[in-house]
C-alpha atoms as a PDB file:
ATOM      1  CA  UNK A   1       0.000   0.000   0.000  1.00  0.00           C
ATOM      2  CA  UNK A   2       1.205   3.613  -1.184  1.00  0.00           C
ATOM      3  CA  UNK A   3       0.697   6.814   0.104  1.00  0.00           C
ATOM      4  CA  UNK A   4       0.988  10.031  -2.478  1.00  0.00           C
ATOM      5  CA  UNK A   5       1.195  13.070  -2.122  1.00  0.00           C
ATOM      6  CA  UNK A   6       0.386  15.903  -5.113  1.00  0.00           C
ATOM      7  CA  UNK A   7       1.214  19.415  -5.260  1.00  0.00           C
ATOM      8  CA  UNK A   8      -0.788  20.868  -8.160  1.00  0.00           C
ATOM      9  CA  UNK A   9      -0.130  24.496  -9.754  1.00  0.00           C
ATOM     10  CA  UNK A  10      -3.492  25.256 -10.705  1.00  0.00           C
ATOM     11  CA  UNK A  11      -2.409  27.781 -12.610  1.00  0.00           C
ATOM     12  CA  UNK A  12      -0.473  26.483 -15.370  1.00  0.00           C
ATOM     13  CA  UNK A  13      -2.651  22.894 -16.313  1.00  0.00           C
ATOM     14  CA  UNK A  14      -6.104  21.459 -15.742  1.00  0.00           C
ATOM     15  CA  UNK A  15      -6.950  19.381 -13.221  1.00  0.00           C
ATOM     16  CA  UNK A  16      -7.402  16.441 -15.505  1.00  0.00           C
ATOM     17  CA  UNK A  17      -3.943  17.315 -17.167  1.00  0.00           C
ATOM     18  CA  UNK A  18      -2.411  17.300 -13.331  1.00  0.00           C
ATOM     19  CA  UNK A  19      -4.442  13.879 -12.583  1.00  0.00           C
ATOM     20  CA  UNK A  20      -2.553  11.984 -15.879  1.00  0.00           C
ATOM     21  CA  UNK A  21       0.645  13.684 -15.541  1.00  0.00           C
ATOM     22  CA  UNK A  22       0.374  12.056 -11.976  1.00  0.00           C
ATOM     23  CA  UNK A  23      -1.001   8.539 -12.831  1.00  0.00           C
ATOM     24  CA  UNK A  24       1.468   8.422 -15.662  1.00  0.00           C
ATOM     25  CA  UNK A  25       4.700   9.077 -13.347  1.00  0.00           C
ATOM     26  CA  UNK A  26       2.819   6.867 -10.750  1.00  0.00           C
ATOM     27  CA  UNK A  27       2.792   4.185 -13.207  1.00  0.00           C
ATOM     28  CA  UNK A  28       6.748   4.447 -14.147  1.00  0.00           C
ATOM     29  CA  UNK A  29       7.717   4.835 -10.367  1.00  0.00           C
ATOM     30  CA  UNK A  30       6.013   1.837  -9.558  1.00  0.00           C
ATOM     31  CA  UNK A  31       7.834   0.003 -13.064  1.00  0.00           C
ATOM     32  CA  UNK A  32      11.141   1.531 -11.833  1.00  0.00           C
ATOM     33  CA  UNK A  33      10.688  -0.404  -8.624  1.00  0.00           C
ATOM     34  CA  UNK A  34       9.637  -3.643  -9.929  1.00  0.00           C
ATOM     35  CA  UNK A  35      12.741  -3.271 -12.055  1.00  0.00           C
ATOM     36  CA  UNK A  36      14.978  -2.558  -9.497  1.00  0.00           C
ATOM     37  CA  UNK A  37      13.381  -5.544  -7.197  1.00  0.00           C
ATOM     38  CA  UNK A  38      14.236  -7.953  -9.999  1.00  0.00           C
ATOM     39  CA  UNK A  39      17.730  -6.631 -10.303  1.00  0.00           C
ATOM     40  CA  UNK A  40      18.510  -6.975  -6.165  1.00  0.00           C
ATOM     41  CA  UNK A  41      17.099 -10.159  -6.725  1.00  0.00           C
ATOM     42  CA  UNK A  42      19.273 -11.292  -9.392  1.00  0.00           C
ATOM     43  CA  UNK A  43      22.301 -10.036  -7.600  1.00  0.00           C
ATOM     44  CA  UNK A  44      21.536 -11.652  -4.326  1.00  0.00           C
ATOM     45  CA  UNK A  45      21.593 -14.955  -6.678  1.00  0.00           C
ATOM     46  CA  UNK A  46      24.334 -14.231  -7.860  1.00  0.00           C
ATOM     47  CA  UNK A  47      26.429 -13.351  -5.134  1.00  0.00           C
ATOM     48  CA  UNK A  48      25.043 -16.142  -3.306  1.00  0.00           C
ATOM     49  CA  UNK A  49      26.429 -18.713  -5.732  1.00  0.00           C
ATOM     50  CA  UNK A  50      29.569 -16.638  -6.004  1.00  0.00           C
ATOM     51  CA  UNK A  51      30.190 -17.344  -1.975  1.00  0.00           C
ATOM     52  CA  UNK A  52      29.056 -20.874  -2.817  1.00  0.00           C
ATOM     53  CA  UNK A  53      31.837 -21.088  -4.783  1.00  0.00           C
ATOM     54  CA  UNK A  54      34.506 -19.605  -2.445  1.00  0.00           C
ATOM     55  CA  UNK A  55      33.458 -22.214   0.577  1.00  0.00           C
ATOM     56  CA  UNK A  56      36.523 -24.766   0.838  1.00  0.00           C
END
């Protein structure tokens, strides 16, 4: 669960233009962080067999 927070200029776009502007960078935060989940992941793999490999 996410909590955002919006400041809107009123003054220089509509509402509606400030609501998809804001879903739209919602939507690529939230791909940024599935991205970046996947690539700890894949690391932690990967440094996990690497230490595998350095046991005698």
């Amino acid at each position: 669960m996410s909590t955002s927070y919006f400041i809107i200029d009123s003054s220089s776009k509509s509402s509606l233009e400030n609501i998809q502007y804001f879903k739209k960078t919602e939507k690529s935060v939230n791909n940024s962080k599935e991205r970046l989940k996947k690539q700890k992941h894949e690391f932690d793999q990967k440094l996990n067999n690497d230490l595998e490999t350095l046991k005698p």
